[in-house]
Protein backbone atom coordinates (compact mmCIF):
# COMPACT_ATOMS: atom_id res chain seq x y z
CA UNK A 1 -22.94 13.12 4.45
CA UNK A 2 -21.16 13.02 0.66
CA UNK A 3 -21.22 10.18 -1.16
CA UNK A 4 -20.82 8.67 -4.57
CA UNK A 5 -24.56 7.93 -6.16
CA UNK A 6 -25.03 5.77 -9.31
CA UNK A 7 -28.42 6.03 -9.95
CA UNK A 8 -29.14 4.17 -13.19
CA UNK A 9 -26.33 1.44 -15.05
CA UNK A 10 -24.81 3.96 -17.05
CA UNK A 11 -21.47 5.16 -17.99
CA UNK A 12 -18.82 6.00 -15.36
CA UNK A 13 -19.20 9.59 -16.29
CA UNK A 14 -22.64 9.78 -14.94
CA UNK A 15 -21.74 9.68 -11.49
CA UNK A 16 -22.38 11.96 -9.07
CA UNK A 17 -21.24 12.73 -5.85
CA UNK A 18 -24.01 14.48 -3.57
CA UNK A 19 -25.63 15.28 -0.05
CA UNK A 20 -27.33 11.96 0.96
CA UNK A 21 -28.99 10.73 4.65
CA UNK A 22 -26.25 8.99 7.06
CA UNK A 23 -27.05 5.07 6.38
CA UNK A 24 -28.91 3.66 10.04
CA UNK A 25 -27.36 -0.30 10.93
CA UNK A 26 -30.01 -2.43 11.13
CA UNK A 27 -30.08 -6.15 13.05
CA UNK A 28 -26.63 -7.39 13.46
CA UNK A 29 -24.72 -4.56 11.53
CA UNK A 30 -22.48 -1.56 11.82
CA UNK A 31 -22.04 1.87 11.15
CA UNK A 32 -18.51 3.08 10.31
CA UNK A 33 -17.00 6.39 9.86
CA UNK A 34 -15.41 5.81 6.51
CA UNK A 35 -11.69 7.37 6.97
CA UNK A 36 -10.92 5.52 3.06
CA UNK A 37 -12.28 2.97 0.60
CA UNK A 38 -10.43 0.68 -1.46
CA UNK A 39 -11.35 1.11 -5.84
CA UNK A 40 -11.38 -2.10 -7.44
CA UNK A 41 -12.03 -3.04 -11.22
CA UNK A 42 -15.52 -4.66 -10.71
CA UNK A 43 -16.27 -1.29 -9.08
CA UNK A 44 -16.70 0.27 -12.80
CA UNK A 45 -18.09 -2.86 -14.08
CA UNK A 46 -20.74 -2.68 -11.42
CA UNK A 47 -22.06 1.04 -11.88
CA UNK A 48 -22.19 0.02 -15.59
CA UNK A 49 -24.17 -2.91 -14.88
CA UNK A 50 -21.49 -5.19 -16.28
CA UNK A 51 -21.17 -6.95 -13.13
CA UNK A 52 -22.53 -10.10 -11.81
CA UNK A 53 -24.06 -8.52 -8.95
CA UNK A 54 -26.51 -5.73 -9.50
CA UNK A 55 -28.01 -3.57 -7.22
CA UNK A 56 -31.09 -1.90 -7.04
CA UNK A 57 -30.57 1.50 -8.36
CA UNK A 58 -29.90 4.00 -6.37
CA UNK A 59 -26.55 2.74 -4.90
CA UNK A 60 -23.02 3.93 -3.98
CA UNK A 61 -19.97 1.64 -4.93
CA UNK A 62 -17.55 0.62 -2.95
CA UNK A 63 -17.00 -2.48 -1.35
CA UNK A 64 -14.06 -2.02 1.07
CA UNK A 65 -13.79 0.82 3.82
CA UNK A 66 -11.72 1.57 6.58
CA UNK A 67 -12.74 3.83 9.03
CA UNK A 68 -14.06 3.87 12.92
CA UNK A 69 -16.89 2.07 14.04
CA UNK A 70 -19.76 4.96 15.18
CA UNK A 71 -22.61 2.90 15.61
CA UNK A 72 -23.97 -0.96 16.45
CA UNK A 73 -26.80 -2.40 15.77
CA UNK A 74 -29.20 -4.86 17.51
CA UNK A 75 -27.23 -8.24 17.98
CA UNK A 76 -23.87 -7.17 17.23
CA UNK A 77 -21.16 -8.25 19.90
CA UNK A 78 -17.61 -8.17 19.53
CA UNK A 79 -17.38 -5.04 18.16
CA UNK A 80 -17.89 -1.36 19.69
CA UNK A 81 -17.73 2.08 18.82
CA UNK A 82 -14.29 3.71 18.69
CA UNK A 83 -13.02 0.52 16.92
CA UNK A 84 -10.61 0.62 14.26
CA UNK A 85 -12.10 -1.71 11.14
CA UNK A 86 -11.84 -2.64 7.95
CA UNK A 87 -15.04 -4.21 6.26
CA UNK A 88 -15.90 -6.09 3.28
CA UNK A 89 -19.43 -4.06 2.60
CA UNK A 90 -20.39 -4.82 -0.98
CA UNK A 91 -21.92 -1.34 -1.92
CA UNK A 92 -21.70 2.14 0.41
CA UNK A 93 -18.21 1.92 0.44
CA UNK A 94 -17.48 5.89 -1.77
CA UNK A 95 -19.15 7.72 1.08
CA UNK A 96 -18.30 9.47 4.31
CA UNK A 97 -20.07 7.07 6.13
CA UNK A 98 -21.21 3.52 5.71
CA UNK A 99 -23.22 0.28 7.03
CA UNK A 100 -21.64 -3.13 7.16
CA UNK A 101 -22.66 -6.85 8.11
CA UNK A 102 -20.64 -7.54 11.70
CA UNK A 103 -19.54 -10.65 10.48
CA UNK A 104 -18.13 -9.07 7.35
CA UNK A 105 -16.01 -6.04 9.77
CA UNK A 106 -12.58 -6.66 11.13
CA UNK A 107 -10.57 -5.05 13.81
CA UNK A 108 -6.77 -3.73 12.39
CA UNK A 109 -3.90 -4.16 13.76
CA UNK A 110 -2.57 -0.71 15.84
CA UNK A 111 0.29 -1.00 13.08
CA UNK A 112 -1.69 -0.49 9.94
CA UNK A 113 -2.96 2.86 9.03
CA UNK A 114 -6.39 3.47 7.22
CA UNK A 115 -4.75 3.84 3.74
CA UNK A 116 -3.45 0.38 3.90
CA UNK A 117 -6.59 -1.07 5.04
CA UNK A 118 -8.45 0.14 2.85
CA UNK A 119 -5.87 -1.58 -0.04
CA UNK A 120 -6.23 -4.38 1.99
CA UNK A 121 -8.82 -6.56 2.30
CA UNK A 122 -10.33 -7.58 -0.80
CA UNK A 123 -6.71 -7.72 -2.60
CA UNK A 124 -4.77 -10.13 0.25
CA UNK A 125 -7.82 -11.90 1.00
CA UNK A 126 -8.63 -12.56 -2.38
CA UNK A 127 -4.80 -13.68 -3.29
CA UNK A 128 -4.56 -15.55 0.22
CA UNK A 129 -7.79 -17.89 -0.84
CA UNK A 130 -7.04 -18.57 -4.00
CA UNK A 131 -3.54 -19.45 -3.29
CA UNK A 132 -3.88 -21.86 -0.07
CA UNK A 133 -7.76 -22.98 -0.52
CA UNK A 134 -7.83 -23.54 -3.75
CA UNK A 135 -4.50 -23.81 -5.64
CA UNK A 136 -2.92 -25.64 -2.46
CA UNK A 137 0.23 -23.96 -3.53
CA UNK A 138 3.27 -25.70 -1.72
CA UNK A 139 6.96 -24.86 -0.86
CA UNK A 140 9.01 -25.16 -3.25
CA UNK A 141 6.47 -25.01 -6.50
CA UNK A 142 6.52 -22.52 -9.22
CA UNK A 143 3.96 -19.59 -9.47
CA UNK A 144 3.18 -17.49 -12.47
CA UNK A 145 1.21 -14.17 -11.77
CA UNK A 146 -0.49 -11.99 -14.83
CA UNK A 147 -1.09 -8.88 -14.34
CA UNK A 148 1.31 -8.93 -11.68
CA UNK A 149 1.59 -5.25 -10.68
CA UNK A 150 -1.67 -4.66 -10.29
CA UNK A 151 -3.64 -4.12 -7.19
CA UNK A 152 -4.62 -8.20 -6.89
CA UNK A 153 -1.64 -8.94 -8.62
CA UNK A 154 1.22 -7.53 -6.31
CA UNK A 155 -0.31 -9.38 -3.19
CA UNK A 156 -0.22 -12.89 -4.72
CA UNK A 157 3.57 -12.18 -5.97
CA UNK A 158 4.62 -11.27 -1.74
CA UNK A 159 1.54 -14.14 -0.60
CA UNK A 160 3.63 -16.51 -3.05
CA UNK A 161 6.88 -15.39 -1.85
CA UNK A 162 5.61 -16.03 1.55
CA UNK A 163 4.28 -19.30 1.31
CA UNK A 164 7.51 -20.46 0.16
CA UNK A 165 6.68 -20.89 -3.83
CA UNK A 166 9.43 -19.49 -6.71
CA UNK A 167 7.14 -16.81 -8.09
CA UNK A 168 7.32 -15.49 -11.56
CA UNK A 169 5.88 -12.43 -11.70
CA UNK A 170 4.51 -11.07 -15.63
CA UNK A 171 3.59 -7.60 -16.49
CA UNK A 172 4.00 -5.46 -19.48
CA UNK A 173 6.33 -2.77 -18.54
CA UNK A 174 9.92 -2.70 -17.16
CA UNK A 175 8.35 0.03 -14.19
CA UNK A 176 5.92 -2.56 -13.37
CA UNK A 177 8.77 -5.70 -13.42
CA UNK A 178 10.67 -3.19 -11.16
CA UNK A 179 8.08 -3.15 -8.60
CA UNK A 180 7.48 -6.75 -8.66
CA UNK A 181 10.91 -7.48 -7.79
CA UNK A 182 10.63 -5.00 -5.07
CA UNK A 183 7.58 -7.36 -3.50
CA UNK A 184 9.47 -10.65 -3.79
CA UNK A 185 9.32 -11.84 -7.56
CA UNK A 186 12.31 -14.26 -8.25
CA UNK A 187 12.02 -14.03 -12.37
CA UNK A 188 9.72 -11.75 -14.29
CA UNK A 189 8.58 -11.67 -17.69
CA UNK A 190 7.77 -8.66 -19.88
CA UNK A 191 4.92 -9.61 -22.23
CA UNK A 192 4.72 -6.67 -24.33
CA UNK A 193 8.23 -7.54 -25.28
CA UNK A 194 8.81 -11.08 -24.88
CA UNK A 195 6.98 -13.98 -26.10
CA UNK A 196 5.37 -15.97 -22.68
CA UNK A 197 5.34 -19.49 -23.21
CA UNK A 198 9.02 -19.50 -24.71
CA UNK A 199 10.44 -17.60 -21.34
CA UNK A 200 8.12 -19.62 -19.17
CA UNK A 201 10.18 -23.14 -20.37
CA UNK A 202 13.37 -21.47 -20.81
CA UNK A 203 12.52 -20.57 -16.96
CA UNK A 204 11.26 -23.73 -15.56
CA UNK A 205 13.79 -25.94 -17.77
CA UNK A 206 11.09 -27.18 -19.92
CA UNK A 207 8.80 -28.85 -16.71
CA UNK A 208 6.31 -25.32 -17.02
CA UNK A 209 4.70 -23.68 -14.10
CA UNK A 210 3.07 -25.37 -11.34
CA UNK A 211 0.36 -22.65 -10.24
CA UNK A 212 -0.89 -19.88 -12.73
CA UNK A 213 -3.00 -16.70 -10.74
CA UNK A 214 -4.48 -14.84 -13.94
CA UNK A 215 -7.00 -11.87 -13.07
CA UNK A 216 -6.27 -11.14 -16.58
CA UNK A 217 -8.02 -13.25 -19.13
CA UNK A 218 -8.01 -12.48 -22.93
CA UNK A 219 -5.85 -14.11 -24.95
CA UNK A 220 -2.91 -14.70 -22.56
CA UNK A 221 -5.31 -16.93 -20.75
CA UNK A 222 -4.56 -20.00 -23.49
CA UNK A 223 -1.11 -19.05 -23.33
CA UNK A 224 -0.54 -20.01 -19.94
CA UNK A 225 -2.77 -22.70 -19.47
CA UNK A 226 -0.26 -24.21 -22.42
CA UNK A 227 2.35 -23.48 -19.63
CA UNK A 228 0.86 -25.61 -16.78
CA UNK A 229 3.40 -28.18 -15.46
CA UNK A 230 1.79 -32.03 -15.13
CA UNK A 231 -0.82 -32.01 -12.31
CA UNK A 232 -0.76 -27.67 -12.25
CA UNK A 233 -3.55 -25.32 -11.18
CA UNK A 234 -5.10 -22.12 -13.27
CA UNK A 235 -6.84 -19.59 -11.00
CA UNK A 236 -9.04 -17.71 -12.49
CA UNK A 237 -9.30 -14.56 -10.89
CA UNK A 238 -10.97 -12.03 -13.21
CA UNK A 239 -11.00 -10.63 -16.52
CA UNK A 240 -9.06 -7.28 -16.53
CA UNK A 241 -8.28 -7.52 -20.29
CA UNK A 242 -12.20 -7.44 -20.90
CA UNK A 243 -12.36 -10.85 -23.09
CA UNK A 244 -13.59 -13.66 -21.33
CA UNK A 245 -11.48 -16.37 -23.11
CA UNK A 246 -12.51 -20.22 -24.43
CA UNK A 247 -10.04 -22.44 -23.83
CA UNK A 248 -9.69 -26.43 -25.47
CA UNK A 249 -10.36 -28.48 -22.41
CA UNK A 250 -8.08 -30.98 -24.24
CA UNK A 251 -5.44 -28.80 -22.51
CA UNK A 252 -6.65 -29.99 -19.38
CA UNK A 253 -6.57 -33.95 -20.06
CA UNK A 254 -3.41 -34.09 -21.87
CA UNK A 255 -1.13 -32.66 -18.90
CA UNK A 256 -3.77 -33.83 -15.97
CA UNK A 257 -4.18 -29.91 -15.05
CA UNK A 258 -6.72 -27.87 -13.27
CA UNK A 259 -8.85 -25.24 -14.24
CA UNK A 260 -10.22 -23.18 -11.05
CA UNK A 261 -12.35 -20.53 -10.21
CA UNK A 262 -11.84 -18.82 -7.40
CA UNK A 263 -14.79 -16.45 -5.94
CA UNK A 264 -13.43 -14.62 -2.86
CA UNK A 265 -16.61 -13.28 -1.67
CA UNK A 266 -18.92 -16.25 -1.55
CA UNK A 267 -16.14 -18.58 -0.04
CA UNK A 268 -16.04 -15.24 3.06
CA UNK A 269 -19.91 -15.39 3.18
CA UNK A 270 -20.32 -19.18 3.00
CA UNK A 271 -17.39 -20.15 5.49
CA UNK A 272 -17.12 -17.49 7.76
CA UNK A 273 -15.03 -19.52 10.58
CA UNK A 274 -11.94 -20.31 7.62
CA UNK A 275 -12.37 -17.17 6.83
CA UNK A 276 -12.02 -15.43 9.69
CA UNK A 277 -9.09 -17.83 10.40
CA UNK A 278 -7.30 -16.63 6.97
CA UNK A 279 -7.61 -12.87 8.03
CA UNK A 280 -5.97 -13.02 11.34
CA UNK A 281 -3.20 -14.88 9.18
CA UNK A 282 -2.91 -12.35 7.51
CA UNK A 283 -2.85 -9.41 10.05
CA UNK A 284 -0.33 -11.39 11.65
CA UNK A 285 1.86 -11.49 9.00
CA UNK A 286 1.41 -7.95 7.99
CA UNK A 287 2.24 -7.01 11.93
CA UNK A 288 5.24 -9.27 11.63
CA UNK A 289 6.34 -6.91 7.90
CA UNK A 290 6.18 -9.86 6.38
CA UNK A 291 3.60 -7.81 3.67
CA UNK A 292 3.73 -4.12 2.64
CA UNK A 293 0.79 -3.49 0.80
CA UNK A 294 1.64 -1.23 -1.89
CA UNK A 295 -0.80 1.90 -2.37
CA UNK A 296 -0.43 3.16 -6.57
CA UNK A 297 -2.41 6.96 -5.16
CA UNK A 298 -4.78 8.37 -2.74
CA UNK A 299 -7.25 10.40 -4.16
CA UNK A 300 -10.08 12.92 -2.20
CA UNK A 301 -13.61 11.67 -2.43
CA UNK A 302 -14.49 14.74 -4.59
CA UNK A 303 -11.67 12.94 -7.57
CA UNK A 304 -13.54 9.45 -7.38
CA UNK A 305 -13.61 10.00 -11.00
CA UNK A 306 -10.35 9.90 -11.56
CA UNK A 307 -9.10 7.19 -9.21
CA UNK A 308 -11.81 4.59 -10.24
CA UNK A 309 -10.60 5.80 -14.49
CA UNK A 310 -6.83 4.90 -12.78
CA UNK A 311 -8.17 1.69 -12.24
CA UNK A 312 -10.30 0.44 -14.76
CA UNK A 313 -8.00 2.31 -17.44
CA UNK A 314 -5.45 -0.40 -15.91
CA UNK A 315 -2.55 2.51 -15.41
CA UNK A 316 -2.23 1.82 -11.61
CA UNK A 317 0.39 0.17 -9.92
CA UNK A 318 -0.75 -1.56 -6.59
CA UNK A 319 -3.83 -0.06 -5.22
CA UNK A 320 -5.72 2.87 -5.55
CA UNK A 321 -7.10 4.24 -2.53
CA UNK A 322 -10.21 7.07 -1.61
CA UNK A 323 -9.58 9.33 1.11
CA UNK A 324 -12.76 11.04 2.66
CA UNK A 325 -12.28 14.85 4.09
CA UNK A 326 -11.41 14.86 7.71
């Protein structure tokens, strides 16, 4: 089979795709014939060893697939070849084929093609969590999303819209705003042009936001924590700006607010039941077109280069998506 090999933390550019051996499942995994693979931003972090998890060296990224299950292993029940899946698989994922814990793989619904699955999972699942776990976000609250056209981004402006919250959605382009709006955002807020904390109380009548989702970090981080509401939530996400950010944690006592990390992967792997539970949420509301998971490009396997440089260059809009040769 092809696949994407980073053999040694190292630039992006030292990548290679190349003939490796078709991966076996061992003891209560499966083997999936990878039809796409989602690109995320820790995806180039990884392979540059910037990440906090590490592999051993060699590896192939890629941490969400969607494909066909081809192959069980011992233990596995529930799931059986022919299958249509989409699987949170850590590393493997830029390859034609690819091994996954059962308990991490996920029958689709008939309605969702391979493309969207494979912007899917880590994106909603991600959003979903951090949004009803950990913010608690309620009807009726206010929700301010950074980086809000971006591929985690989009899916907590629609999951806010969903769950009944007034969602301000800020980005730094008018093209980007645009698409918000498209995906449910009641207000929006250009920060390249406008200053944030003045258009977040001129929004909210002075009372600030009651939820902020940031995968952003850097400096807008402070910004918005300023913008909390009495008793609000921060959710830190990620760091797509590149500057993890200090923040006074006098912010926090003056206004009674909440700074919370949110970790979408260990909550899956520690709580598998809730988990489980959230994703067939979900899937129901995506069957019901209550999401549309918006895909920025599809790329072929052979111009991984270029859709993980989309990505971490921060030029996409939604998700960015590998397709492998059929």
């Amino acid at each position: 089979m092809k696949a994407v090999i980073c053999k040694e933390f190292a630039p992006r550019s030292e990548l290679r795709l190349e003939d490796a051996p078709s991966p076996v499942p061992g003891d209560g995994e499966v083997l999936i014939k990878v039809e796409a693979c989602g690109v995320n931003f820790f995806d180039g972090l990884m392979v540059e060893g910037n990440y906090q998890t590490k592999p051993d060296r060699p590896f192939t990224p890629g941490s969400e697939v969607a494909g066909v299950v081809t192959g069980i292993g011992a233990g596995v029940t529930g799931l059986q070849p022919g299958t249509r899946v989409i699987a949170f698989n850590g590393i493997g994922g830029y390859a034609e084929e690819a091994v996954a814990l059962a308990e991490r793989v996920y029958p689709i619904p008939d309605s969702m093609t391979f493309t969207q699955a494979a912007g899917f999972l880590i994106t909603y699942a991600t959003s979903h969590h951090a949004l009803k776990d950990r913010a608690k976000l309620q009807p009726g609250e206010t929700l301010l999303v950074l980086g809000a056209a971006g591929g985690v981004g989009l899916t907590a402006v629609e999951l806010g819209k969903q769950m009944g919250a007034r969602v301000i959605a800020a980005a730094s382009s008018e093209e980007k705003l645009a698409l918000c709006r498209r995906h449910g955002a009641d207000e929006t807020v250009n920060y390249a042009t406008e200053e944030l904390r003045p258009r977040l109380k001129e929004l909210t009548g002075g009372k600030g936001v009651d939820v902020v989702y940031d995968p952003v970090g850097g400096a807008t981080t402070e910004t918005a924590l300023r913008s909390l509401a009495t008793n609000g939530r921060h959710l830190v996400i990620g760091f797509a700006a590149g500057d993890i950010p200090k923040v006074p944690l006098n912010l926090l006592l003056l206004k009674q607010t909440a700074l919370v990390g949110v970790f979408w992967g260990a909550f899956a792997r520690a709580n598998p039941e809730r988990h489980a539970a959230n994703m067939a949420e979900l899937f129901s509301w995506f069957d019901q077109g209550k999401l549309n998971p918006h895909i920025h490009a599809e790329y072929p396997l052979d111009q991984f280069a270029d859709a993980l440089s989309a990505v971490m260059e921060r030029t996409a809009q939604g998700k960015v998506v590998l397709r492998m040769a059929d």
